[in-house]
C-alpha atoms as a PDB file:
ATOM      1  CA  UNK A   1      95.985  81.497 128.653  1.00  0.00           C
ATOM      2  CA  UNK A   2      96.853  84.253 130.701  1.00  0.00           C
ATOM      3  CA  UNK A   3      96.093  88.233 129.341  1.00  0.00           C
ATOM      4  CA  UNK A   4      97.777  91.074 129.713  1.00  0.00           C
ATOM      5  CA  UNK A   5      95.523  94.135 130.512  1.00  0.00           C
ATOM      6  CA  UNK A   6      96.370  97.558 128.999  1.00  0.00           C
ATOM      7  CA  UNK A   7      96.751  99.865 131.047  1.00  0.00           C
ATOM      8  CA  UNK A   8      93.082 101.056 130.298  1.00  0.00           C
ATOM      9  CA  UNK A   9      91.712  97.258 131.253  1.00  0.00           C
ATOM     10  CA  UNK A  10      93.458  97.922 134.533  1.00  0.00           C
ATOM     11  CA  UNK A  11      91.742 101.009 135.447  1.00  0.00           C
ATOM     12  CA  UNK A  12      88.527  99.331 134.606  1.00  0.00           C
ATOM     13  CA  UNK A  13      89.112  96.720 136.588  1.00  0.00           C
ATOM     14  CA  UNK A  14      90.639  99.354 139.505  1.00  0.00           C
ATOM     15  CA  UNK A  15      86.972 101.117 139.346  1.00  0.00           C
ATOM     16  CA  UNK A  16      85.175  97.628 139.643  1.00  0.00           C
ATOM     17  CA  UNK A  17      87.737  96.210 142.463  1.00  0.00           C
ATOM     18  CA  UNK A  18      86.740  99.901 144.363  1.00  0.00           C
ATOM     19  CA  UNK A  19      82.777  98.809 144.195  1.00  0.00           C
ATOM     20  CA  UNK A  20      83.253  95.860 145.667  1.00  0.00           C
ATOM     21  CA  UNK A  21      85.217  97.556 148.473  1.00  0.00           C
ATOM     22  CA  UNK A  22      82.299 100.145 149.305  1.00  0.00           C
ATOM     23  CA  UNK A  23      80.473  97.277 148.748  1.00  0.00           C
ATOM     24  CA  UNK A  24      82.118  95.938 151.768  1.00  0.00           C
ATOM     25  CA  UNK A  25      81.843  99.290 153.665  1.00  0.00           C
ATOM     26  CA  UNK A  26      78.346  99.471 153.262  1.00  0.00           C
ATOM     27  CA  UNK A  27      78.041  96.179 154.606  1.00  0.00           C
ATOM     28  CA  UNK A  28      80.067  96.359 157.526  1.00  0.00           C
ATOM     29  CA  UNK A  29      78.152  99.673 158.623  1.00  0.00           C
ATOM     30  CA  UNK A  30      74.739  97.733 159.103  1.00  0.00           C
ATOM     31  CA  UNK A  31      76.439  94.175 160.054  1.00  0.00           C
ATOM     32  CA  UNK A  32      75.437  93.331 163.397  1.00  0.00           C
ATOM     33  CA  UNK A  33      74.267  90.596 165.765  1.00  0.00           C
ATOM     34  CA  UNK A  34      70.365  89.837 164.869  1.00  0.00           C
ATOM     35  CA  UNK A  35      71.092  91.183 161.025  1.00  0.00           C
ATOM     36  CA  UNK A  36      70.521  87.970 158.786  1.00  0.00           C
ATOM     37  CA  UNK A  37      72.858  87.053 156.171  1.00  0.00           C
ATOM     38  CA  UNK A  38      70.218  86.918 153.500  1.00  0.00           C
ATOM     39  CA  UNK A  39      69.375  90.819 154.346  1.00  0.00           C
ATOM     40  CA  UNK A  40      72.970  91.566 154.225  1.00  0.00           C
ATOM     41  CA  UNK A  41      72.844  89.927 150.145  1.00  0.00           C
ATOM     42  CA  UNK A  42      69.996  91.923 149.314  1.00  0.00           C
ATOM     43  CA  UNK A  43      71.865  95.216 150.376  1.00  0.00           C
ATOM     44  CA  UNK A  44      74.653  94.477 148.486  1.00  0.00           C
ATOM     45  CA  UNK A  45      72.615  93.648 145.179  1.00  0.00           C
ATOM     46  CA  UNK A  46      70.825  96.915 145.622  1.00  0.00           C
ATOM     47  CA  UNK A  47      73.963  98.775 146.657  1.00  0.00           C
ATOM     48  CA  UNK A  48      75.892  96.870 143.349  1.00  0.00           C
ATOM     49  CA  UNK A  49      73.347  97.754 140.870  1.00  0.00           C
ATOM     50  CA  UNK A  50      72.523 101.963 142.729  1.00  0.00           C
ATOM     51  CA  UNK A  51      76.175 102.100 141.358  1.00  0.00           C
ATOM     52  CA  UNK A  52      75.376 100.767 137.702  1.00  0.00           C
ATOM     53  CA  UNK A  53      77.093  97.476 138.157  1.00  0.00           C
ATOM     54  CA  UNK A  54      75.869  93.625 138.471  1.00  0.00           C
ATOM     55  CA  UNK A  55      76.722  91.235 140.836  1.00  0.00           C
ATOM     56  CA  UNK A  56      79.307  88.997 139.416  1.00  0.00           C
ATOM     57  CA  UNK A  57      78.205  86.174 141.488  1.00  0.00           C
ATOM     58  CA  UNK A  58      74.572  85.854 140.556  1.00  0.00           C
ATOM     59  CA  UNK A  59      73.913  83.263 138.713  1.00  0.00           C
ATOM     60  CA  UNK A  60      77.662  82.487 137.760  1.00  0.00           C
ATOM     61  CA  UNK A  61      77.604  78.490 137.467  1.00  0.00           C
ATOM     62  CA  UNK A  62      74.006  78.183 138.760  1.00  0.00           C
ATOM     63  CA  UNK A  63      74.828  80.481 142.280  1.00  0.00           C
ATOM     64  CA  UNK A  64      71.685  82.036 143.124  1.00  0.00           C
ATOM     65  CA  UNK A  65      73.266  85.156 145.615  1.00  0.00           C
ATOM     66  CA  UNK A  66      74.731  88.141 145.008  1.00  0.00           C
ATOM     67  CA  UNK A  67      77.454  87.684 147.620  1.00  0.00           C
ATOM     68  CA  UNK A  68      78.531  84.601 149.203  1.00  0.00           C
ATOM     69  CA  UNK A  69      78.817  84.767 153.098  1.00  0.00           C
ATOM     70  CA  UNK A  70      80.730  81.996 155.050  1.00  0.00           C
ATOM     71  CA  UNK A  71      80.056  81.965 158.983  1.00  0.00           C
ATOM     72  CA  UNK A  72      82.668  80.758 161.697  1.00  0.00           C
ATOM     73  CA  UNK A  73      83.448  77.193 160.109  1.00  0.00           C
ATOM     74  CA  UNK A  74      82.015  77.974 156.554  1.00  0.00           C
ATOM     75  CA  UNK A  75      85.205  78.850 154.378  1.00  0.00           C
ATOM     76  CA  UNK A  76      83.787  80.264 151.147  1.00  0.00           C
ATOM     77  CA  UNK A  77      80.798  80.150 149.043  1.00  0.00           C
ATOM     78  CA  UNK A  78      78.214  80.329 151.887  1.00  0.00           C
ATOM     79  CA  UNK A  79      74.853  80.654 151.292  1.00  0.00           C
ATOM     80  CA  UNK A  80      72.770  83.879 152.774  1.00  0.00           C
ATOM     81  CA  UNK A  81      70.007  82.611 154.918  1.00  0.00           C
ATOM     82  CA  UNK A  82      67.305  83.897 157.511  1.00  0.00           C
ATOM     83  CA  UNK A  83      69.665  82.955 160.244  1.00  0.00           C
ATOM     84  CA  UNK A  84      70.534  85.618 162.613  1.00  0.00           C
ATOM     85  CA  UNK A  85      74.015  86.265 163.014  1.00  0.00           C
ATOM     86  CA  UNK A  86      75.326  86.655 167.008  1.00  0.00           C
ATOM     87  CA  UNK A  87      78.013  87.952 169.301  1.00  0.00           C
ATOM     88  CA  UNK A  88      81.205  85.717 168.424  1.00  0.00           C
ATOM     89  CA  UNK A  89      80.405  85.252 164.856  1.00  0.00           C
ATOM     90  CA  UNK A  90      83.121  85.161 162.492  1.00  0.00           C
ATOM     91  CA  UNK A  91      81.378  86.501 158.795  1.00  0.00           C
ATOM     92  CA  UNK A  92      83.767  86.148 155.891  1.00  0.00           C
ATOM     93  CA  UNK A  93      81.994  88.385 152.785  1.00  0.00           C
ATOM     94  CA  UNK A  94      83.383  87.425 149.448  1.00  0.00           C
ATOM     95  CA  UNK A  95      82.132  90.165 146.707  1.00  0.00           C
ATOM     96  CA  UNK A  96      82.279  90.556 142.931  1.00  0.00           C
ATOM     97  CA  UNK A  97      80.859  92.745 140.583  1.00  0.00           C
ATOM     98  CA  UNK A  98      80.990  93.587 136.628  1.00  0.00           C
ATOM     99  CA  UNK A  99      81.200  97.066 135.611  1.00  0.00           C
ATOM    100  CA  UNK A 100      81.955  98.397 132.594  1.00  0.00           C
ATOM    101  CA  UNK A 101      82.919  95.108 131.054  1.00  0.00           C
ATOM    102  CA  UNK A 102      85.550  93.890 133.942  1.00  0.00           C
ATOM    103  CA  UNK A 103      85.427  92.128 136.802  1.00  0.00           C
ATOM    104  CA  UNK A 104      86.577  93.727 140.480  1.00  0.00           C
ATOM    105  CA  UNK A 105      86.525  90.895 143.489  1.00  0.00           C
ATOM    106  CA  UNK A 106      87.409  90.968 147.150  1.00  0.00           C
ATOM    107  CA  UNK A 107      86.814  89.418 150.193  1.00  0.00           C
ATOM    108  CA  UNK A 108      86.816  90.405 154.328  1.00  0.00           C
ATOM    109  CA  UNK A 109      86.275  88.362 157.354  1.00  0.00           C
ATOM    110  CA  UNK A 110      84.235  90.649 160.109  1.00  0.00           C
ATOM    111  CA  UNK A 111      84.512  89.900 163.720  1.00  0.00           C
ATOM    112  CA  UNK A 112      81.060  90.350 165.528  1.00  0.00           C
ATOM    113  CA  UNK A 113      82.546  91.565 169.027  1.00  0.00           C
ATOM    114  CA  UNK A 114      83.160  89.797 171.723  1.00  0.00           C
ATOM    115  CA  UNK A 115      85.804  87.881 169.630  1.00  0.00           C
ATOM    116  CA  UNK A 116      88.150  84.673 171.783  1.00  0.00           C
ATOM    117  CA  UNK A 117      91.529  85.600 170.947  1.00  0.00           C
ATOM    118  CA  UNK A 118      92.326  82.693 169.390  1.00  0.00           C
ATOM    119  CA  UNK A 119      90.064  83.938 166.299  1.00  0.00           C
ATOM    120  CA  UNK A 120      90.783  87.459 166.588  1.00  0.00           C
ATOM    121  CA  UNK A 121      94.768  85.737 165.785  1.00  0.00           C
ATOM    122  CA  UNK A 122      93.047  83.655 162.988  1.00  0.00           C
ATOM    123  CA  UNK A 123      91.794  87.100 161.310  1.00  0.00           C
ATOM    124  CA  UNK A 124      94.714  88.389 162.073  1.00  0.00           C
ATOM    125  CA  UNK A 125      97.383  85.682 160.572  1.00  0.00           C
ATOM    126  CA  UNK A 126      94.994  85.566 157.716  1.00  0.00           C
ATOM    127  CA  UNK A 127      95.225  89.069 156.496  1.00  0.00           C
ATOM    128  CA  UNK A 128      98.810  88.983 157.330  1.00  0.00           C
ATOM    129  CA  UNK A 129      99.502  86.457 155.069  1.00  0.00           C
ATOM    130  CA  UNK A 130      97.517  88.137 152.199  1.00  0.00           C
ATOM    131  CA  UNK A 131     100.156  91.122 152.623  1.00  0.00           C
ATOM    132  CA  UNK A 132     102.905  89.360 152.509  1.00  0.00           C
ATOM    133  CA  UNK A 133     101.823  87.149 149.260  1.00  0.00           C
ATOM    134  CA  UNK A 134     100.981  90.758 147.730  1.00  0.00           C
ATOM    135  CA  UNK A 135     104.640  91.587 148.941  1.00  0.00           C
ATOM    136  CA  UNK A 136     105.512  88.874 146.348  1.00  0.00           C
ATOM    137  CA  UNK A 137     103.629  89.756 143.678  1.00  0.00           C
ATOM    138  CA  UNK A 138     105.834  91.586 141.346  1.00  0.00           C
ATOM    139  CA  UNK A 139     107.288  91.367 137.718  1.00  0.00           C
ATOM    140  CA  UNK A 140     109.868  88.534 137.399  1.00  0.00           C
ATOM    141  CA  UNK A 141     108.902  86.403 140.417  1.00  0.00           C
ATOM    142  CA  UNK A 142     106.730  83.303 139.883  1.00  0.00           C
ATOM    143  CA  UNK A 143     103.423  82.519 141.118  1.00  0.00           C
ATOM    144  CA  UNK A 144     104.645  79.751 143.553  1.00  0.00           C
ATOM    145  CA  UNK A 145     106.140  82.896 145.559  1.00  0.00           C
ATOM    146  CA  UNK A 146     103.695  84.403 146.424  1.00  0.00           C
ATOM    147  CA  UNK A 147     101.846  80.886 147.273  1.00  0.00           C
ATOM    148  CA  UNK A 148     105.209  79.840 149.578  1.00  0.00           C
ATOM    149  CA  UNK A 149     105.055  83.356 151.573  1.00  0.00           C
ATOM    150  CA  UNK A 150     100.963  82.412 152.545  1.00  0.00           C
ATOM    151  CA  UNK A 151     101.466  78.649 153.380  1.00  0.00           C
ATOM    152  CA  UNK A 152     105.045  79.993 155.176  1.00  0.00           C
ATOM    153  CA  UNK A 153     103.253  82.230 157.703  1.00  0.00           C
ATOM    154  CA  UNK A 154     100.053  80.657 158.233  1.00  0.00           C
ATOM    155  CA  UNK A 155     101.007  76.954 158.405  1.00  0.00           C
ATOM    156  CA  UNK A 156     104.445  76.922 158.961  1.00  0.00           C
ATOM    157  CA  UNK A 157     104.436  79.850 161.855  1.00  0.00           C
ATOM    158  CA  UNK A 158     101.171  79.649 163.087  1.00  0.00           C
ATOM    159  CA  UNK A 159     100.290  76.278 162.302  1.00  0.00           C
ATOM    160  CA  UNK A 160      96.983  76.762 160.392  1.00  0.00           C
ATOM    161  CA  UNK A 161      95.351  75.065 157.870  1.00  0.00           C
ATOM    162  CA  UNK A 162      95.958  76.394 154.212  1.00  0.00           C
ATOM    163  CA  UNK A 163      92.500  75.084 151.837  1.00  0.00           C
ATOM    164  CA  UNK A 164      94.145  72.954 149.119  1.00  0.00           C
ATOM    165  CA  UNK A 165      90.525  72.882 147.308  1.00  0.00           C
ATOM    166  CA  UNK A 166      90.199  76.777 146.167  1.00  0.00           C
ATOM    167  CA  UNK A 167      92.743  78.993 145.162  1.00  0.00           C
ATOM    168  CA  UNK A 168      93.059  82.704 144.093  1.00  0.00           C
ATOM    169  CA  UNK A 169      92.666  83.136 139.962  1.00  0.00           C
ATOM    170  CA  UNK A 170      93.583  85.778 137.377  1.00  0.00           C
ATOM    171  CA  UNK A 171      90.160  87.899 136.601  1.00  0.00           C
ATOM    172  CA  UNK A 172      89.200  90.847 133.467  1.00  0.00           C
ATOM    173  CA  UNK A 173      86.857  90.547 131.300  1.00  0.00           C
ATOM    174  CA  UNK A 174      86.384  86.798 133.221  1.00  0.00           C
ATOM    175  CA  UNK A 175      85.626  86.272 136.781  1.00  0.00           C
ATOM    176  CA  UNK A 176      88.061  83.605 136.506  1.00  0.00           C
ATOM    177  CA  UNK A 177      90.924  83.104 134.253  1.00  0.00           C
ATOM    178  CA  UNK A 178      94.440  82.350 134.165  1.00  0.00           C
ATOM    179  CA  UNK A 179      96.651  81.725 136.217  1.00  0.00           C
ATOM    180  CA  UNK A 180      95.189  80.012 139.569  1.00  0.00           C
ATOM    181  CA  UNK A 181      97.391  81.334 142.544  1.00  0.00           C
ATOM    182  CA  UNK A 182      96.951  78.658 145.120  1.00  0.00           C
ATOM    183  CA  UNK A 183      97.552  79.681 148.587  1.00  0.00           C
ATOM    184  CA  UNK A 184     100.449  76.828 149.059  1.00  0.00           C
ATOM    185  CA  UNK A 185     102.999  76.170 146.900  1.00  0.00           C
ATOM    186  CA  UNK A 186     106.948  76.770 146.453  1.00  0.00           C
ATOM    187  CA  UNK A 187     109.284  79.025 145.949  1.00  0.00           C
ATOM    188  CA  UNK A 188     110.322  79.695 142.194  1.00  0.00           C
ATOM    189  CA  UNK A 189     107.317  77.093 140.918  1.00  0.00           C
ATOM    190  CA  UNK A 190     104.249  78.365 138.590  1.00  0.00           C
ATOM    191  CA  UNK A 191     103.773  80.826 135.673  1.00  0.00           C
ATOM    192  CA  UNK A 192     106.113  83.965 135.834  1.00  0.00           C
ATOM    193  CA  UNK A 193     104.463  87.179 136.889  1.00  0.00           C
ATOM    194  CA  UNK A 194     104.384  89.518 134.316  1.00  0.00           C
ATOM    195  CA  UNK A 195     103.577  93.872 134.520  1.00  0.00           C
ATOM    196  CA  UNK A 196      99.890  94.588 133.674  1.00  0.00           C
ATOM    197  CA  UNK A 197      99.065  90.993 134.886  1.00  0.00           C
ATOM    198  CA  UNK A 198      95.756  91.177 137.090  1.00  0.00           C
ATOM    199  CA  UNK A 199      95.165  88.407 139.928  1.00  0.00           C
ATOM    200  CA  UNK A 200      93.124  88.161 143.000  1.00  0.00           C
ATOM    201  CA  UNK A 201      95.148  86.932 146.037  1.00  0.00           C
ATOM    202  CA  UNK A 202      92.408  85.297 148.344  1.00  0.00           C
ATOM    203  CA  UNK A 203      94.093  82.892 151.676  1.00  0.00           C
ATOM    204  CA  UNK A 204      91.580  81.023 152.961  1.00  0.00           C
ATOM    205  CA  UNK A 205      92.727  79.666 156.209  1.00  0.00           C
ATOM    206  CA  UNK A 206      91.205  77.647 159.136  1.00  0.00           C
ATOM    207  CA  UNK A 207      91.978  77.189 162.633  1.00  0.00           C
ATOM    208  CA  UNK A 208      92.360  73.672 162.544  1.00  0.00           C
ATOM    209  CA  UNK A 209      92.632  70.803 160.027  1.00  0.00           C
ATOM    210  CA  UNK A 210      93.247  71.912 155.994  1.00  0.00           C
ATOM    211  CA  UNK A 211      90.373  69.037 155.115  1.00  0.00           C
ATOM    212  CA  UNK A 212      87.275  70.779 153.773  1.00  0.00           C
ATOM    213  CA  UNK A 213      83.454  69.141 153.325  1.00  0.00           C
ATOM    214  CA  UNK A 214      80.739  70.244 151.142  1.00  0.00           C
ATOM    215  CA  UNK A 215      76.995  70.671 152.469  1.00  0.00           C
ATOM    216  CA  UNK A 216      74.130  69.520 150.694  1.00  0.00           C
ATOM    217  CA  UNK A 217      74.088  72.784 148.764  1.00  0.00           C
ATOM    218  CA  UNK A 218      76.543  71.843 146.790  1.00  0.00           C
ATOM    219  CA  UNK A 219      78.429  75.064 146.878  1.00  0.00           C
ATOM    220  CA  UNK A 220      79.053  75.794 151.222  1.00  0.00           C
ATOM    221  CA  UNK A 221      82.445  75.276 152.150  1.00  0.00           C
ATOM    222  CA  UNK A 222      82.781  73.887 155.264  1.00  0.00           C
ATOM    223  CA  UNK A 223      86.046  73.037 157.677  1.00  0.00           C
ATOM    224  CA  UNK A 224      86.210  68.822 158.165  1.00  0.00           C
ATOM    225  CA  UNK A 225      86.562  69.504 162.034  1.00  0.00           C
ATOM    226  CA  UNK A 226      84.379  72.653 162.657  1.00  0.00           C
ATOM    227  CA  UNK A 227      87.142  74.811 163.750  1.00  0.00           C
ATOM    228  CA  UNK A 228      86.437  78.271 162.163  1.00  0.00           C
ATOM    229  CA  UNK A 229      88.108  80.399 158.584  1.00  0.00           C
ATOM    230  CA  UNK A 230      89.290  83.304 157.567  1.00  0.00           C
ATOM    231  CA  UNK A 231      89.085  84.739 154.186  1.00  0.00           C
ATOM    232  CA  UNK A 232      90.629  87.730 152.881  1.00  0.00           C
ATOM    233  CA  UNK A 233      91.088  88.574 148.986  1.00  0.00           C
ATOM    234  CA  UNK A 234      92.845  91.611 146.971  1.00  0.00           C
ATOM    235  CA  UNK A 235      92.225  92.311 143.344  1.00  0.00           C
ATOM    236  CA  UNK A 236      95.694  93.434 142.348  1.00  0.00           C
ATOM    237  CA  UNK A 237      97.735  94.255 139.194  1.00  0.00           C
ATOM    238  CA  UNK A 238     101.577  92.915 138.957  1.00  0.00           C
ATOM    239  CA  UNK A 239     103.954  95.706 138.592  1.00  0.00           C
ATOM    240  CA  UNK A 240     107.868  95.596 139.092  1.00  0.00           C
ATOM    241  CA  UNK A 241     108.984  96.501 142.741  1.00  0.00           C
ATOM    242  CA  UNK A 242     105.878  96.401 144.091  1.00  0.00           C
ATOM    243  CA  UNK A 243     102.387  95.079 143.206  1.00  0.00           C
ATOM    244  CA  UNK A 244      99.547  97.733 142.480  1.00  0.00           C
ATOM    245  CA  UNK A 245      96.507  97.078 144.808  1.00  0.00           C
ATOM    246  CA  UNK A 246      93.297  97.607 143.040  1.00  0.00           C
ATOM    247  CA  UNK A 247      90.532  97.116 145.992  1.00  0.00           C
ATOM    248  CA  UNK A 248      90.827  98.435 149.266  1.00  0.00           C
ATOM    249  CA  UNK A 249      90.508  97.879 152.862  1.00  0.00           C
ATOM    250  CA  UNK A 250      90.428 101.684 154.107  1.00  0.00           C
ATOM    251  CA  UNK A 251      86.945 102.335 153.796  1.00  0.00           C
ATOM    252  CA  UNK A 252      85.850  98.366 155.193  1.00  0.00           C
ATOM    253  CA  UNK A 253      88.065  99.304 158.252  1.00  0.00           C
ATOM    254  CA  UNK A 254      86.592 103.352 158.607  1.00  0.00           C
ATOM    255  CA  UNK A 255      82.974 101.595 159.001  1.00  0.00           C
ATOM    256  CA  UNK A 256      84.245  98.693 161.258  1.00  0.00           C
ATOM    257  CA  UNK A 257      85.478 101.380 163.557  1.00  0.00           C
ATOM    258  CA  UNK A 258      82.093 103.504 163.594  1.00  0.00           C
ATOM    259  CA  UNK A 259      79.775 100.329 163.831  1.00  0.00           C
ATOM    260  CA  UNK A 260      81.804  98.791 166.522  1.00  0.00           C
ATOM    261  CA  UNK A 261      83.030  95.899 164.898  1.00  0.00           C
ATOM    262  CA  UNK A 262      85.790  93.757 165.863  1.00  0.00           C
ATOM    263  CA  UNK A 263      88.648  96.842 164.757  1.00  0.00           C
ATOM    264  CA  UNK A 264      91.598  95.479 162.955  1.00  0.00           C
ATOM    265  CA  UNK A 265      94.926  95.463 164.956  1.00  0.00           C
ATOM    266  CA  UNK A 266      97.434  95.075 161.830  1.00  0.00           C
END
């Protein structure tokens, strides 16, 4: 069933989504090559709970992390490890955390510099397409249009592969509720967005081939043919004209810029 948040629920849900952003921030000003992914987890979990909040992650189905950090051809759900992370990397961060009794999540792929261009237009299409499904994501239109406008640019256009196996999802008082928003779809198909209805929009796209495998973890998302992901993800709340955005990218982007990351272009 899919719930309506007052207009209270949404602000709670605004203040969560805004953790998880400086979250994000925080991460991106100490991410560099040698940094492990497992030291970047524990930041986070101390940085998540400095600001009176819990991971929404931990433990949620049996995940032991507070974050879940994919590497060039991991998609989602990557595990943190000792591993140190080099020059070309490609780290997608997926956050959530509970505050307050709701849910904020979001998600931004990093770009350890120097970047091939060919994955520097990956990132690129990738957030581009999460813009233009927000675009879409207003009172009165469906959910299948704002799946149509990602699969549109990024497989269509660009000729990427859209993940058919995980999807974007309502979230509240839940991590995940109703309704999924899959990241392919079309036009005019799926529940009808309504005002006050709160969804994360997440495309995860890969370079190559759609066709996912699972490692032996049982939770690492991994491309079929190696080529690497993207992942980008909005918390936002549907509103007529145009959709409210509840995370943000500002602050990610102001600490990618002073730590010399890979600096967005878009």
């Amino acid at each position: 069933m899919i719930r309506i948040k007052s207009n209270a629920e949404v602000e709670l849900i605004r203040e969560s989504a805004l953790l998880v952003s400086a979250t994000l921030a925080e991460l991106a000003s100490i991410l560099k090559p040698g940094i492990s992914t497992l030291m970047l987890d524990k930041r986070a979990e101390e940085f998540i709970s400095d600001n009176k909040a819990i991971p929404s992650f931990k433990n949620y189905r049996g995940y032991p992390f507070a974050t879940c950090i994919s590497v060039n051809d991991a998609v989602v759900h990557g595990f943190p490890n000792n591993k140190e992370l080099r020059e070309g990397d490609l780290v997608s961060i997926d956050v959530g955390v509970f505050k307050n009794g709701f849910h904020g999540d979001s998600a931004y792929t990093f770009g350890l510099l120097p970047i091939p261009e060919p994955h520097k237009l990956l990132m690129t299409v990738t957030r581009q397409s999460l813009l233009l499904g927000i675009e879409k994501a207003v009172s009165g239109n469906r959910v299948g249009d704002i799946s149509f406008a990602i699969q549109d640019f990024t497989e269509r256009k660009h000729n990427f592969g859209v993940v058919r196996e995980l999807v974007g999802h309502g979230l509240g008082k839940q991590l995940h509720e109703d309704p999924q928003v899959p990241n392919y779809g079309k036009k005019g198909s799926g529940p009808k967005l309504k005002d006050n209805m709160v969804i994360a929009i997440e495309p995860m796209i890969n370079m190559g081939t759609r066709d996912v495998i699972y490692d032996a973890d049982g939770w690492t998302v991994r491309t079929k043919d190696g080529s690497f992901s993207a992942h980008y993800e909005h918390t936002i709340c549907i509103k007529k004209g145009k959709a409210d955005v509840l995370s943000s990218f500002n602050n990610i982007i102001n600490a990618e810029k002073a730590n010399q990351l890979l600096l967005s272009d878009y």
